[in-house]
N, C-alpha and C. Protein backbone atom coordinates (compact mmCIF):
# COMPACT_ATOMS: atom_id res chain seq x y z
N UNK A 1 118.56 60.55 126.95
CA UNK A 1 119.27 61.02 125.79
C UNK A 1 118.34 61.11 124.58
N UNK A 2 117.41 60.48 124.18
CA UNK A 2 116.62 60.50 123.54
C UNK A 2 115.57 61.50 123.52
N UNK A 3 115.10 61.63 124.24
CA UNK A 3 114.16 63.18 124.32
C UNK A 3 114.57 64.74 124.11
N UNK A 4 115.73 64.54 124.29
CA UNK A 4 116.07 66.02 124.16
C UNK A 4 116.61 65.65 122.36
N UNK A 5 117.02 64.90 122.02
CA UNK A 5 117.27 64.22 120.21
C UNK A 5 116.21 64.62 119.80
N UNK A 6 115.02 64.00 120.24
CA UNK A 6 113.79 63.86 119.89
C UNK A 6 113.10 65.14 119.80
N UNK A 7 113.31 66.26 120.83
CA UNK A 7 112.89 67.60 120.88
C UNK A 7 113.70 68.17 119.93
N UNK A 8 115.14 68.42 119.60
CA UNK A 8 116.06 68.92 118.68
C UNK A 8 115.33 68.74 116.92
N UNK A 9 115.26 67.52 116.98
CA UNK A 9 114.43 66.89 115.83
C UNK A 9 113.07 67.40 115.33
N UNK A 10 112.63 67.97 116.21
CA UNK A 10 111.18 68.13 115.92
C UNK A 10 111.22 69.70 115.66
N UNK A 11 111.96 70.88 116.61
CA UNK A 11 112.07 71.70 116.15
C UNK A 11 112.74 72.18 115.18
N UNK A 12 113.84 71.76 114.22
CA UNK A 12 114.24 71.40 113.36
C UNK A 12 113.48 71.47 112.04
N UNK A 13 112.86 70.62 112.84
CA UNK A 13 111.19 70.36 111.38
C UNK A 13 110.25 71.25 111.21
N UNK A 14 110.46 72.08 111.89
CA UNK A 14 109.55 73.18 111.95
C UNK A 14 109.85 74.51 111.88
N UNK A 15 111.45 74.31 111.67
CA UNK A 15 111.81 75.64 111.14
C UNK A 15 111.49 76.49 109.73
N UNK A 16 111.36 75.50 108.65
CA UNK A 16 110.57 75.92 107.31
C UNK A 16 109.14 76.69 107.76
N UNK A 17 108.58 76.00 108.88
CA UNK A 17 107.34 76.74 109.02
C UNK A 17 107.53 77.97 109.20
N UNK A 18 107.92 78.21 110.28
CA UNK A 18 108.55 79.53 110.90
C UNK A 18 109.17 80.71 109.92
N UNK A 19 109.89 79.69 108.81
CA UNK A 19 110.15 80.97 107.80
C UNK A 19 109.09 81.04 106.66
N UNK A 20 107.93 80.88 106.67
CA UNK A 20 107.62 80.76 105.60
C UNK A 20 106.38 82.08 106.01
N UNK A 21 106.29 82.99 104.80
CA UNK A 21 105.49 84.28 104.98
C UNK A 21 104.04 84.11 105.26
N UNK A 22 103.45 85.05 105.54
CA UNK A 22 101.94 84.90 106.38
C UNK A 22 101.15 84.96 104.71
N UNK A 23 100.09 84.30 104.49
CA UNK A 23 99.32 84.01 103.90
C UNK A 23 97.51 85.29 103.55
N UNK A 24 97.27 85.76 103.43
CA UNK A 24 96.27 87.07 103.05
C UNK A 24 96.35 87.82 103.67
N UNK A 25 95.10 88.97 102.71
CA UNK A 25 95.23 90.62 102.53
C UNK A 25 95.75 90.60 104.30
N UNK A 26 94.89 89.95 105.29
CA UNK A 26 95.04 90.54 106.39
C UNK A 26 95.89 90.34 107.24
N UNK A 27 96.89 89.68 106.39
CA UNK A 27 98.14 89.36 107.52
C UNK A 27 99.45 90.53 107.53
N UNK A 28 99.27 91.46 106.72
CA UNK A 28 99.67 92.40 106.68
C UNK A 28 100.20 93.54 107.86
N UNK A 29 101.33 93.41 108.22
CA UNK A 29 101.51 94.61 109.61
C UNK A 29 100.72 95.93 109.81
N UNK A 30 100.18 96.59 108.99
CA UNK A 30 99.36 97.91 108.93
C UNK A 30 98.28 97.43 107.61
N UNK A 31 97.45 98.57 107.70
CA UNK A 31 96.38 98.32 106.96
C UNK A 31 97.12 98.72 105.57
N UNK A 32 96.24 98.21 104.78
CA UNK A 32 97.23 98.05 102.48
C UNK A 32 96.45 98.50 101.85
N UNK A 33 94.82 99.10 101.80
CA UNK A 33 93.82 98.84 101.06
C UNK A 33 94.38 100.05 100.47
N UNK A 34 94.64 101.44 100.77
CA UNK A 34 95.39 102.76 99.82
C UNK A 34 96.43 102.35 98.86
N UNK A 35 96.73 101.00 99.08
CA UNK A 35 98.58 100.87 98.47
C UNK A 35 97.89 99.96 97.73
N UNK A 36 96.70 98.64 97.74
CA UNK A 36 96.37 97.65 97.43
C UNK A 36 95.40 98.78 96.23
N UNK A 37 94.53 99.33 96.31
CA UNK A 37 93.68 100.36 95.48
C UNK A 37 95.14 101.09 94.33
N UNK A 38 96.16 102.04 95.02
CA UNK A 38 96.83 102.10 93.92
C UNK A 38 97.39 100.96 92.81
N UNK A 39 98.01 99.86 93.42
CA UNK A 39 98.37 98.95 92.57
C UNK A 39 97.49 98.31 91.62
N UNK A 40 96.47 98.36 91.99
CA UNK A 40 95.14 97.88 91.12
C UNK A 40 94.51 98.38 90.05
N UNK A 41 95.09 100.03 90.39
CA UNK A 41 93.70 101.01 89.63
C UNK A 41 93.99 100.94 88.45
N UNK A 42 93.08 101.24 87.35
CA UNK A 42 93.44 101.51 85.94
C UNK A 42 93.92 102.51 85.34
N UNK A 43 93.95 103.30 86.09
CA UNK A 43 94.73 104.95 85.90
C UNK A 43 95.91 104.87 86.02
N UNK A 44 96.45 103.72 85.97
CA UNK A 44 98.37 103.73 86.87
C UNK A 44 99.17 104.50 85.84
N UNK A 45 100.48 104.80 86.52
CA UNK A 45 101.36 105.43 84.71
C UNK A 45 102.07 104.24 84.25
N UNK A 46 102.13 104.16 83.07
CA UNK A 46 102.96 103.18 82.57
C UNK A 46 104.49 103.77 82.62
N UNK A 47 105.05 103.31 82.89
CA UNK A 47 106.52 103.32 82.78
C UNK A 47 107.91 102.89 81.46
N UNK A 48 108.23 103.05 81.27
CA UNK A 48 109.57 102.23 80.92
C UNK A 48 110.70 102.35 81.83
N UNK A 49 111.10 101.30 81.54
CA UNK A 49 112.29 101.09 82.61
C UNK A 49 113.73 101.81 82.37
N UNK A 50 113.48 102.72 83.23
CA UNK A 50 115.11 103.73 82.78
C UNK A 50 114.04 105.05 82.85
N UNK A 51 113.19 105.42 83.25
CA UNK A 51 111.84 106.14 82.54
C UNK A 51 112.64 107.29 83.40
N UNK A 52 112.48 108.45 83.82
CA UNK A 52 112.50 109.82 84.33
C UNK A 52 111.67 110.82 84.29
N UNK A 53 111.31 110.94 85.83
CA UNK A 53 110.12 111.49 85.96
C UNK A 53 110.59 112.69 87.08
N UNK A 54 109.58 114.21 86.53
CA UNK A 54 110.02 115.30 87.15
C UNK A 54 109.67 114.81 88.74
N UNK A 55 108.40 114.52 89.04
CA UNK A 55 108.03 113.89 90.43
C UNK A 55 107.52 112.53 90.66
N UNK A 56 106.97 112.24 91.72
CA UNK A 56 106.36 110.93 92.09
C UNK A 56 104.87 110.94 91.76
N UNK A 57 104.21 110.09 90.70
CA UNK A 57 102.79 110.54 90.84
C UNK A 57 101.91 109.61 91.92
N UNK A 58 100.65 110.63 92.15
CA UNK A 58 99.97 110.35 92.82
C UNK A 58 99.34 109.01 92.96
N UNK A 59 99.19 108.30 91.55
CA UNK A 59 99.19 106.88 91.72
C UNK A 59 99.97 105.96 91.80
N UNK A 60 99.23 104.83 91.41
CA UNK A 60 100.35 103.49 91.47
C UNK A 60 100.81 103.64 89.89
N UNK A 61 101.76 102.81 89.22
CA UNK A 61 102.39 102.78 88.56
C UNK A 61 103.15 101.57 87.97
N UNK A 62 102.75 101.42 86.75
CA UNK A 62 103.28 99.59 86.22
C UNK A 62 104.75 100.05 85.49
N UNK A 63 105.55 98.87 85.69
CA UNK A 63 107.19 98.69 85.23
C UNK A 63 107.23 97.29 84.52
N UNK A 64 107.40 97.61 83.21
CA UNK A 64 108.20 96.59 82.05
C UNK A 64 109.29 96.34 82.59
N UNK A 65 109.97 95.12 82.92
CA UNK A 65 110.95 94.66 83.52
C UNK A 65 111.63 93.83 82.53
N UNK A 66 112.69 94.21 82.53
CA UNK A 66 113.74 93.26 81.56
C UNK A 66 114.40 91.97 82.21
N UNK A 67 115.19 91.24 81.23
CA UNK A 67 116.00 89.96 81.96
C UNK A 67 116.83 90.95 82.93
N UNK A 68 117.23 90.38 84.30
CA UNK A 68 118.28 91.12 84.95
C UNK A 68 119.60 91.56 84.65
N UNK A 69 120.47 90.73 83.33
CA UNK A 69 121.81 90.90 82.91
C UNK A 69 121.43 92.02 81.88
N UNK A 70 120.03 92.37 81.53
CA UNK A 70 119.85 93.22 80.37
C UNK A 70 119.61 94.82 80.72
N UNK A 71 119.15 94.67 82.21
CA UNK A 71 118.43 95.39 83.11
C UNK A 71 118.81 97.20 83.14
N UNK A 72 120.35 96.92 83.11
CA UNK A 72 121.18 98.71 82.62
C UNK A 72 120.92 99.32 84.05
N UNK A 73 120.01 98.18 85.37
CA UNK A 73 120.57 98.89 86.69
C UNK A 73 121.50 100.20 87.09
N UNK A 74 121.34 101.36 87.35
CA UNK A 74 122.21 102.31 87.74
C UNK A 74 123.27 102.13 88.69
N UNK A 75 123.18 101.28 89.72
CA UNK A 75 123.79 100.29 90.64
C UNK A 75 122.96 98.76 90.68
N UNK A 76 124.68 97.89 91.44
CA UNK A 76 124.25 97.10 91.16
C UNK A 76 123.13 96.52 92.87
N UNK A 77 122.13 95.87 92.83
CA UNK A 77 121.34 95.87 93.72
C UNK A 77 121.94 94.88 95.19
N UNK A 78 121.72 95.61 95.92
CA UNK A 78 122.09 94.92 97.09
C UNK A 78 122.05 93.68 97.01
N UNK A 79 120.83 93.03 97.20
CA UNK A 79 120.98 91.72 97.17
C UNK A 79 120.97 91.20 95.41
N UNK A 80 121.82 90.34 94.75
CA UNK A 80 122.21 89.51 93.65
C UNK A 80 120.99 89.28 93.38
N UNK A 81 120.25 89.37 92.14
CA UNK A 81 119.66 88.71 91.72
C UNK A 81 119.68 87.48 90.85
N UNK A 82 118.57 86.49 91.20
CA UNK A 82 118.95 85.08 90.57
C UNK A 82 118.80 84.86 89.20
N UNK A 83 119.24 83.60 88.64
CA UNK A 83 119.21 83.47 87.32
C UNK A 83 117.78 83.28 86.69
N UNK A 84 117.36 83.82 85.99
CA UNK A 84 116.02 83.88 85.13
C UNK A 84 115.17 84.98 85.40
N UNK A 85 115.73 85.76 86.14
CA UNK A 85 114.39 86.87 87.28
C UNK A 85 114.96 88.14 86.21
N UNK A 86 113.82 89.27 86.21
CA UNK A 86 113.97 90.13 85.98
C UNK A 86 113.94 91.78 86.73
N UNK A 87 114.64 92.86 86.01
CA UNK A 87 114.36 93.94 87.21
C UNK A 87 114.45 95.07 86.15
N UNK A 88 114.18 95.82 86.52
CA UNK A 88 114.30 97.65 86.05
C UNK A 88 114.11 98.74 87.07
N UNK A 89 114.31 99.97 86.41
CA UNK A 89 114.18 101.10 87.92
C UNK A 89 113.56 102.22 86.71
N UNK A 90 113.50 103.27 87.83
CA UNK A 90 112.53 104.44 87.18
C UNK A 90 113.04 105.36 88.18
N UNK A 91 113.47 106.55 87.58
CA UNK A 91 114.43 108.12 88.57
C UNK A 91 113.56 109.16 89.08
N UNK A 92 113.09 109.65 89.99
CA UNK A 92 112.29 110.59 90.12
C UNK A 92 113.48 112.10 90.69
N UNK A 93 112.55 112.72 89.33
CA UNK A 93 114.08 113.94 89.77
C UNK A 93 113.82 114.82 91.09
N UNK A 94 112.93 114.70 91.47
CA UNK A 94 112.61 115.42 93.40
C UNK A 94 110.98 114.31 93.44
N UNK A 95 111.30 114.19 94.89
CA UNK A 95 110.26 114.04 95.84
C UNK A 95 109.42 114.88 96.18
N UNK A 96 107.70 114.71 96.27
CA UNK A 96 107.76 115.59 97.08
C UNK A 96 107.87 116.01 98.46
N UNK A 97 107.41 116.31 99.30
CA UNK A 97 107.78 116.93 100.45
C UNK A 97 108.48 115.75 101.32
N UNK A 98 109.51 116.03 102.24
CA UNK A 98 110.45 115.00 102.92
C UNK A 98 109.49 113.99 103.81
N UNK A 99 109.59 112.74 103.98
CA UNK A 99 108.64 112.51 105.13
C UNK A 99 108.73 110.98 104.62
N UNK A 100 108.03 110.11 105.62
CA UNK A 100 107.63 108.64 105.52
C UNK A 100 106.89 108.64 104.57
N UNK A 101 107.25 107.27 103.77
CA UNK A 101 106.29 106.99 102.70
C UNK A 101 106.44 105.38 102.59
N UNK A 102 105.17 105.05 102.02
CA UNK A 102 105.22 103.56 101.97
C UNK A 102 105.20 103.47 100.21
N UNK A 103 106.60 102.07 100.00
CA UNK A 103 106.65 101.49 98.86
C UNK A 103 105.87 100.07 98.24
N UNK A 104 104.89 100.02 97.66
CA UNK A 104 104.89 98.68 97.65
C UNK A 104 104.74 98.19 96.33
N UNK A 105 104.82 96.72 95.98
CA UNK A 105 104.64 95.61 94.72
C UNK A 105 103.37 94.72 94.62
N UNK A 106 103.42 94.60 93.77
CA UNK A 106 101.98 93.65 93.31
C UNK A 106 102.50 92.12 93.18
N UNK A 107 103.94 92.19 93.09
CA UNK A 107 104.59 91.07 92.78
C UNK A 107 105.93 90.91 94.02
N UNK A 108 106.50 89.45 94.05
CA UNK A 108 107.58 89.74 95.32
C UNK A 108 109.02 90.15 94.01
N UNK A 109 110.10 90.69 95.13
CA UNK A 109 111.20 91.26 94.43
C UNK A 109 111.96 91.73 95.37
N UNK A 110 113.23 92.52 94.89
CA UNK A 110 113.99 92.96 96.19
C UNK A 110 113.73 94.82 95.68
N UNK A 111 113.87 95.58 96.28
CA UNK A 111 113.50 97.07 96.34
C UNK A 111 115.10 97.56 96.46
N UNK A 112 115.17 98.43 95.66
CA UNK A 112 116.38 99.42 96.14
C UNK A 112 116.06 101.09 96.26
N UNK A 113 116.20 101.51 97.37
CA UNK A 113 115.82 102.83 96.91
C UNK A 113 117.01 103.92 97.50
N UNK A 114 117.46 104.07 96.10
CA UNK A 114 119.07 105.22 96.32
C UNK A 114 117.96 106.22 96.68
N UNK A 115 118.49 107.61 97.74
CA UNK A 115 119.41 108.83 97.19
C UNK A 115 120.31 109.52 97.67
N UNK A 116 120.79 110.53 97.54
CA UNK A 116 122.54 111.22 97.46
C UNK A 116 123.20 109.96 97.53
N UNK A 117 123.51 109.09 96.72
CA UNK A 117 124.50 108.57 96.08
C UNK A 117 124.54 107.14 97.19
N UNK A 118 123.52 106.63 97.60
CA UNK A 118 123.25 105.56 98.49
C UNK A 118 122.03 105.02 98.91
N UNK A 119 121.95 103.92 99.48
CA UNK A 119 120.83 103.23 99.32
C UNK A 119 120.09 103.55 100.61
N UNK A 120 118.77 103.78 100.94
CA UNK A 120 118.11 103.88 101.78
C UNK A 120 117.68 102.37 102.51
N UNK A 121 118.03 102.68 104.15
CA UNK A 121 117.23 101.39 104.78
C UNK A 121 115.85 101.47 104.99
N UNK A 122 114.91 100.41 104.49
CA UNK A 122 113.15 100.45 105.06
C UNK A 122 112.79 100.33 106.72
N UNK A 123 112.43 101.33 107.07
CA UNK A 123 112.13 101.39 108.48
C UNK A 123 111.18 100.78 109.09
N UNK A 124 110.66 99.59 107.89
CA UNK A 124 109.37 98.60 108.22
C UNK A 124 109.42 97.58 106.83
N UNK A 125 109.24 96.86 106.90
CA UNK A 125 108.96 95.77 105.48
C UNK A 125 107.87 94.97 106.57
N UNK A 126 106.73 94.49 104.96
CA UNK A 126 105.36 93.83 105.38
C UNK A 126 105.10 92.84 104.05
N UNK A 127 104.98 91.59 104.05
CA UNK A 127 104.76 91.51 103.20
C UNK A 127 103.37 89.58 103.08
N UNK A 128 102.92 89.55 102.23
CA UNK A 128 102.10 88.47 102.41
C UNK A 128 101.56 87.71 101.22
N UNK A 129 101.72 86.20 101.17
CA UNK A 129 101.09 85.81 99.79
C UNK A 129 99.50 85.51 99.45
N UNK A 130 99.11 85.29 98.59
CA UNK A 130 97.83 85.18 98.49
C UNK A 130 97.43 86.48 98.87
N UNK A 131 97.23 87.64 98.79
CA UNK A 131 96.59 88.95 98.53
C UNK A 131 96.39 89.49 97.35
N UNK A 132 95.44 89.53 96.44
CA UNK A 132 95.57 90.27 95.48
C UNK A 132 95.89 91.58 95.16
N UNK A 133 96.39 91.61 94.04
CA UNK A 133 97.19 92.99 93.99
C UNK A 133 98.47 93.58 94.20
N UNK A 134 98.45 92.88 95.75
CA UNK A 134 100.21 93.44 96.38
C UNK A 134 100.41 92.01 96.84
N UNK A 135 101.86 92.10 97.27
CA UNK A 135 102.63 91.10 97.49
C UNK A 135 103.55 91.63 98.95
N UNK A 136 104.19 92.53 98.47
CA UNK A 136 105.00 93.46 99.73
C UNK A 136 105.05 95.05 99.47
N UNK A 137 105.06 95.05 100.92
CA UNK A 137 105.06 96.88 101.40
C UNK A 137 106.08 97.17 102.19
N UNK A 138 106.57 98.15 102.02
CA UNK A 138 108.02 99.16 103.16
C UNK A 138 107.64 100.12 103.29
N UNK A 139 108.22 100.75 103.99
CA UNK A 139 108.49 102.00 104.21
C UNK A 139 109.65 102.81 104.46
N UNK A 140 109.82 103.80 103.75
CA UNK A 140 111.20 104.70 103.34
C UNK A 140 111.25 106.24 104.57
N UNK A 141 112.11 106.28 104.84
CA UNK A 141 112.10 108.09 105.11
C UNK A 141 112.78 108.13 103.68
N UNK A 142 112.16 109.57 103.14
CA UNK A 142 112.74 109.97 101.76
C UNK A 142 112.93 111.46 102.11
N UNK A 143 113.76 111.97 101.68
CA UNK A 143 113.89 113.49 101.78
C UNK A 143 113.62 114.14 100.12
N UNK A 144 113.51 115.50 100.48
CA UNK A 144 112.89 116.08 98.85
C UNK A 144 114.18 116.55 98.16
N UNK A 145 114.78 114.99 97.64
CA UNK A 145 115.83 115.03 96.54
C UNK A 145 115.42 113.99 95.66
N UNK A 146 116.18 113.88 94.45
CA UNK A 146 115.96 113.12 93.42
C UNK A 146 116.12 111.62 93.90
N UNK A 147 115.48 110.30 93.84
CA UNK A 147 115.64 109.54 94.42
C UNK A 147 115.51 108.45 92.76
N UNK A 148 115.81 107.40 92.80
CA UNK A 148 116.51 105.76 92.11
C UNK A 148 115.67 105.31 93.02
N UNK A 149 114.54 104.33 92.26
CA UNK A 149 113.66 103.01 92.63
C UNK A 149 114.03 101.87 91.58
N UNK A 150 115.06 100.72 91.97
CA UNK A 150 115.42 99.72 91.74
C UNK A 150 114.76 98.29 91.94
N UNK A 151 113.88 97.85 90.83
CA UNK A 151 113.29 96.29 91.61
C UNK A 151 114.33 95.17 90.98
N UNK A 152 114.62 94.41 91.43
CA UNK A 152 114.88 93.13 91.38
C UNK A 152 114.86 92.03 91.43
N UNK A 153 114.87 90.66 90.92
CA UNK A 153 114.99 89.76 91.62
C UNK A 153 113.38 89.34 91.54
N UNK A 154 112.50 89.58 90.55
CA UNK A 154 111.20 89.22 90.12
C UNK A 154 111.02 88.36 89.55
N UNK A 155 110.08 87.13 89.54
CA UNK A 155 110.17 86.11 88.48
C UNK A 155 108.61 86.79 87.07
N UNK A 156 108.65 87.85 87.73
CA UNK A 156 107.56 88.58 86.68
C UNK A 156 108.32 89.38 85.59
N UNK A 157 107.28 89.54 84.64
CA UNK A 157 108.32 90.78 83.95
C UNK A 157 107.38 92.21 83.54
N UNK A 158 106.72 92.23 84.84
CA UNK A 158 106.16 93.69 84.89
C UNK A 158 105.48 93.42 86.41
N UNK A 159 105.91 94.57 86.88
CA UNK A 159 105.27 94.94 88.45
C UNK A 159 104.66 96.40 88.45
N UNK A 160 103.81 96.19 89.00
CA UNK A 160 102.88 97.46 90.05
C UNK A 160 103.56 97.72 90.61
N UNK A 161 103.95 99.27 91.25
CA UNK A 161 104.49 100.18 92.06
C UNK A 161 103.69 101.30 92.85
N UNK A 162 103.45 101.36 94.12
CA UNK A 162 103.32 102.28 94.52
C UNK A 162 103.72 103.21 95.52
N UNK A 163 104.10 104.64 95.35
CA UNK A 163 104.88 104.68 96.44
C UNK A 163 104.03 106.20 96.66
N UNK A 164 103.50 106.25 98.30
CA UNK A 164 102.53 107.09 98.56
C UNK A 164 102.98 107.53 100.03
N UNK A 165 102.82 108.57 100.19
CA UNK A 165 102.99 109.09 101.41
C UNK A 165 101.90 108.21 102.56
N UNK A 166 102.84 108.02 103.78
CA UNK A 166 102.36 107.36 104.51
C UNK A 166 101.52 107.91 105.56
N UNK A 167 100.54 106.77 105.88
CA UNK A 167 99.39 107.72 106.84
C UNK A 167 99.59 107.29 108.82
C-alpha cells in the first residue's frame, strides 16, 4: 500500500515541473530569429493603442499598453485578464495576401486575433522564457480582410509585435 502512495506522491510533485515553459532562444518549436530580428529592430512602427492601419507593415512593431479596465478593448478578450496587467490592440484595415502567418511578443500576454466578426484559433503556439527579445510565437491562417490584434493580460506596459508571413 505504500508504494503505489509513495509513487502517487512523487508524481504529484512533479507536476509543476511538467507545466512549467521551456527555458531559451532554442527551445522554441520552429526557428524565431526573423520574428526575434523583427521584435528587436530599431525601425519598428510605433503604435498607439486603438492605432489604424491601412496594412500590416513589414516590420515588427511596439504597443503602449494601458491598465486593462482602461484598455477601450473592441471585444472583450477571451481569456480575463488579471488585476494589475495591461493590454491594447491596433486594426489593420486589409491583410495582405491570405495565408499563414506567424504572430509574436517580446513580452508574455494572451493574443486575440478577430476577423469577420470573430476570433481566430492559432494553428501552433511556441513559446519560451529567457530568450531575448521574444517571449511567444503563433501562428494564424488570416485571410485578406481587415483583421483586430488584441494583447492582454501583460504585466508590461509596452510590447513588441510582430506579425510576418510565415516561412
Amino acid at each position: 500500500m505504500r508504494a503505489p502512495l509513495f509513487i502517487a506522491l512523487l508524481l504529484l510533485g512533479a507536476a509543476p515541473a511538467w507545466a512549467a515553459e521551456p527555458s531559451g532562444c532554442d527551445k522554441f518549436k520552429w526557428p524565431i530569429e526573423r520574428e526575434r530580428a523583427a521584435l528587436t529592430s530599431p525601425d519598428r512602427v510605433r503604435l498607439v493603442s486603438g492605432s489604424e492601419l491601412s496594412a500590416l507593415p513589414s516590420t515588427g512593431m511596439t504597443l503602449p499598453l494601458r491598465a486593462a479596465a482602461e484598455a477601450g478593448l473592441p471585444s472583450p478578450p477571451e481569456r480575463a485578464p488579471k488585476e494589475g496587467t495591461f493590454a491594447g490592440f491596433a486594426v489593420f484595415k486589409a491583410a495582405p495576401k491570405a495565408g499563414l502567418y506567424t504572430i509574436s511578443l517580446s513580452a508574455g500576454g494572451w493574443v486575440d486575433v478577430a476577423q469577420d466578426g470573430h476570433f481566430l484559433e492559432p494553428k501552433a503556439t511556441s513559446g519560451a522564457t529567457d530568450c531575448d527579445g521574444i517571449r511567444k510565437t503563433m501562428k494564424y491562417e488570416i485571410s485578406a480582410s481587415p483583421l483586430v490584434l488584441q494583447v492582454s493580460g501583460t504585466i508590461e506596459d509596452s510590447v513588441s509585435i510582430a506579425i510576418l508571413p510565415s516561412e
